[in-house]
Structures are given as C-alpha cells and as structure tokens.
C-alpha atoms as a PDB file:
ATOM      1  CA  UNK A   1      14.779   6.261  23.898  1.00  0.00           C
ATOM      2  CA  UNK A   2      12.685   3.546  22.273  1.00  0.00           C
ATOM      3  CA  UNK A   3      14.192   2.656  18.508  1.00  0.00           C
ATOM      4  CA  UNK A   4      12.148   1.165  16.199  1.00  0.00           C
ATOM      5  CA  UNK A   5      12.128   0.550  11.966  1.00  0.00           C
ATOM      6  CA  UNK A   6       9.437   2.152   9.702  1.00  0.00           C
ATOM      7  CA  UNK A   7      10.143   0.903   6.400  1.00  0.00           C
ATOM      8  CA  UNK A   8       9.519   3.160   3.441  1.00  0.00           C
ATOM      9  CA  UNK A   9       7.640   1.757   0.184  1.00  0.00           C
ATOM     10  CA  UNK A  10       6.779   2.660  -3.382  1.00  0.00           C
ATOM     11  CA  UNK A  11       4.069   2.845  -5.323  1.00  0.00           C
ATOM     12  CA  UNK A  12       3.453   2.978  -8.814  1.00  0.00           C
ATOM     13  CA  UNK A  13       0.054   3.741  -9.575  1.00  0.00           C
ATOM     14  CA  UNK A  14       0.427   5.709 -12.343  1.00  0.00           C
ATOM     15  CA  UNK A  15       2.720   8.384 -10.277  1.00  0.00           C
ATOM     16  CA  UNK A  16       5.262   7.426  -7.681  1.00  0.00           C
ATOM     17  CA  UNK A  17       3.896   7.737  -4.313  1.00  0.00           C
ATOM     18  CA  UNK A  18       6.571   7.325  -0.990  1.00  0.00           C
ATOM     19  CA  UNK A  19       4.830   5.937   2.253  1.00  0.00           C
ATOM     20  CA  UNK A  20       6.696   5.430   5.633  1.00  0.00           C
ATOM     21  CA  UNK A  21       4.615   1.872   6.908  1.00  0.00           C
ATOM     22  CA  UNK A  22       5.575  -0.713   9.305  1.00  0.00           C
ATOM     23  CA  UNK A  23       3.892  -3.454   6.887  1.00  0.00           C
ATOM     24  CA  UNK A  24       3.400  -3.434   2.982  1.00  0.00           C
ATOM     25  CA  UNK A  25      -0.597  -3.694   3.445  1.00  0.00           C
ATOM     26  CA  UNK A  26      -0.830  -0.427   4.689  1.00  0.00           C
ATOM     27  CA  UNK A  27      -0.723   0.979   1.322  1.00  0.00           C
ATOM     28  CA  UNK A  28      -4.868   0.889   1.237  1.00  0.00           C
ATOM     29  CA  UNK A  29      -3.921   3.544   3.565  1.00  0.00           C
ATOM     30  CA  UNK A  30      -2.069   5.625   1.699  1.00  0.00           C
ATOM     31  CA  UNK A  31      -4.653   4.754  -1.458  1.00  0.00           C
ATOM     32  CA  UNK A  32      -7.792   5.880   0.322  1.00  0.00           C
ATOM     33  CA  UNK A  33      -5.590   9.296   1.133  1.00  0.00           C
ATOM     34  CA  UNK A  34      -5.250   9.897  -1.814  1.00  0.00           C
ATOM     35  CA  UNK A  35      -8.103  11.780  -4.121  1.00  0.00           C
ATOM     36  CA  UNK A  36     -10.129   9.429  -6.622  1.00  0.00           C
ATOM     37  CA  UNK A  37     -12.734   8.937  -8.227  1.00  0.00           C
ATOM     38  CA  UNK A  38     -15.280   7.341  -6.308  1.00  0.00           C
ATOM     39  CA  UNK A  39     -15.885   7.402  -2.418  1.00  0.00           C
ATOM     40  CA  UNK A  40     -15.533   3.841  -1.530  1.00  0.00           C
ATOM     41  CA  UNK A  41     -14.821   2.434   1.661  1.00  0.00           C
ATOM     42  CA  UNK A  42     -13.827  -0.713   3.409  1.00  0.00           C
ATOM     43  CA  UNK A  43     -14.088  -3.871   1.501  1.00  0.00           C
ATOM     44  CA  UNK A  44     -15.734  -1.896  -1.540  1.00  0.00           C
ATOM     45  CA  UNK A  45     -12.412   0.333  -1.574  1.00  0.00           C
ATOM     46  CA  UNK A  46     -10.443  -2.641  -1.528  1.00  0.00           C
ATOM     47  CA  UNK A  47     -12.508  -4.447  -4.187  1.00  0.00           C
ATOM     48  CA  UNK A  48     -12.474  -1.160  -6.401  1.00  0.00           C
ATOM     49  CA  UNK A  49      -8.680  -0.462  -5.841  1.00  0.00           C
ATOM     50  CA  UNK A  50      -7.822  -5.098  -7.201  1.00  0.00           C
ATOM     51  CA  UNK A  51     -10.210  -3.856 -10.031  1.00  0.00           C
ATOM     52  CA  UNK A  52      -8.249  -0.615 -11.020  1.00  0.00           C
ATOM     53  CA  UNK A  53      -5.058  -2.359 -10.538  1.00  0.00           C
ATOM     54  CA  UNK A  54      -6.455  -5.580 -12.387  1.00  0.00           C
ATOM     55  CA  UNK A  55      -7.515  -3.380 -15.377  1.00  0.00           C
ATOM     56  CA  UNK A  56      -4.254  -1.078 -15.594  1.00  0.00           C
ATOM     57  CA  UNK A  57      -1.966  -4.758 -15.899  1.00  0.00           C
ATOM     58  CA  UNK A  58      -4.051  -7.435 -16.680  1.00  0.00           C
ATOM     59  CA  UNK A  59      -3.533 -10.148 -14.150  1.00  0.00           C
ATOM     60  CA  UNK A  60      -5.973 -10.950 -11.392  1.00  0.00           C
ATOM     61  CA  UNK A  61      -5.332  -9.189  -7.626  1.00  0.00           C
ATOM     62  CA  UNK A  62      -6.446 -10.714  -5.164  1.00  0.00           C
ATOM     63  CA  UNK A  63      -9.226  -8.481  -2.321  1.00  0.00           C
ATOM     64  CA  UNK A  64     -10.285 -10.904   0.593  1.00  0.00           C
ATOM     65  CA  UNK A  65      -7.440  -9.023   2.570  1.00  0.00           C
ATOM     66  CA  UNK A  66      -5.049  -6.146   2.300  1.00  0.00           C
ATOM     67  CA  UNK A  67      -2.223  -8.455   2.908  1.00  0.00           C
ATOM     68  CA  UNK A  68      -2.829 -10.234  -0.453  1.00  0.00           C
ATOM     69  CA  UNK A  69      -3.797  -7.316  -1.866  1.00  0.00           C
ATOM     70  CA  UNK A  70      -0.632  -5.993  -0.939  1.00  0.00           C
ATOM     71  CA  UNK A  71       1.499  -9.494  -2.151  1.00  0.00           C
ATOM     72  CA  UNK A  72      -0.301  -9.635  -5.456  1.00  0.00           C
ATOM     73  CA  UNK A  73       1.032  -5.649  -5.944  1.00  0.00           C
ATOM     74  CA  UNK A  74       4.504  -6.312  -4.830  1.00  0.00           C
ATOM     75  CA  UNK A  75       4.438  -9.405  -6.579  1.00  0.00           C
ATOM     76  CA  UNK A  76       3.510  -7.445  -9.974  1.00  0.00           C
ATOM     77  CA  UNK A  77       5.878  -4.811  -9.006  1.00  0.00           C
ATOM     78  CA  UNK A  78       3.339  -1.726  -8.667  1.00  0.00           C
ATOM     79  CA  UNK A  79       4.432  -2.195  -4.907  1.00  0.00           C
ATOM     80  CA  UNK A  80       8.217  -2.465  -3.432  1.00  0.00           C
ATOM     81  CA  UNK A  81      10.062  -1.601  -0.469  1.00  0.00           C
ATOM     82  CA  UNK A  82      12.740   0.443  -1.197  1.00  0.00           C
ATOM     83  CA  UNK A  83      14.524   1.556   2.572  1.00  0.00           C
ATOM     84  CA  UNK A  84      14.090   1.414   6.586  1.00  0.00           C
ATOM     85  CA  UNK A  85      14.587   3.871   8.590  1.00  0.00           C
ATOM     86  CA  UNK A  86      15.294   4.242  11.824  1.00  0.00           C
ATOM     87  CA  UNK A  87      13.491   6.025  14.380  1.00  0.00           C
ATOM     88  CA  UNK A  88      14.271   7.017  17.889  1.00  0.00           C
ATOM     89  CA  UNK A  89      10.960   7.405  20.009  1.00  0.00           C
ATOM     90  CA  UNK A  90      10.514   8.588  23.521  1.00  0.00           C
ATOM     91  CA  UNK A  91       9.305   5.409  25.955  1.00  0.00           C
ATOM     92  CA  UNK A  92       5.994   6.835  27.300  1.00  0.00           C
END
C-alpha cells in the first residue's frame, strides 16, 4: 500500500465549499465545477473568477497563474486549508 496526503480546503465564496486537493490552486477546479454564470474557460475563467472575487472584497487578485490566484485568496481568507488526510492507495 502506497500512503499519500490529500489536504482538504475551504472556500468561501459566498457558501462554504469542501475540496480534497493536493495543492491550494486547484480550487479553479473546484470553481469551474461549480454552476455560474457565464461559460468561461482557461485564462478568461481565471480572469472572470480575480474579477468576481476582486468585486465581492475590494482588493486586487492577482490572474497570471492559479497559484497566485490561489495566494491572493488564502491571503484574503476566502481560501484556507483546514485538514490532511491520509490515504492508503494500492501501488499499481
């Protein structure tokens, strides 16, 4: 058996929303999963996503990646880690 950790994260965008992710930029993810508004993909999803988030608190979120999209959300406390788990995996 292969172990490995998933951590589990949290997101507040205007309801609580539990992923399982083995990094915090993998909430775009979860985000384009999730029904909205407008059918954007890609960079445009990301851009449109730093724009929502920008409007709902004010302060500037940063799209040239998903890993500073993701900081700039942690950092503002919309996004936070809140366990690992552990998982047991068969070795294929």
């Amino acid at each position: 058996m292969k172990k490995f950790f998933k951590k589990i994260y949290e997101l507040n965008c205007g309801e609580i929303v539990r992923f399982e992710a083995d990094a915090p930029s993998k909430v775009l993810d979860k985000l384009e999963s999730m029904p909205r508004y407008d059918n954007a993909t890609g960079e445009d999803f990301l851009r449109s996503s730093a724009e929502t988030f920008s409007m709902y608190c004010g302060k500037p979120i940063r799209f040239d990646s998903a890993e500073s999209f993701a900081e700039d959300l942690m950092a503002l406390g919309y996004l936070r880690e809140v366990e690992d788990k552990m998982r047991e995996e068969d070795a294929k």
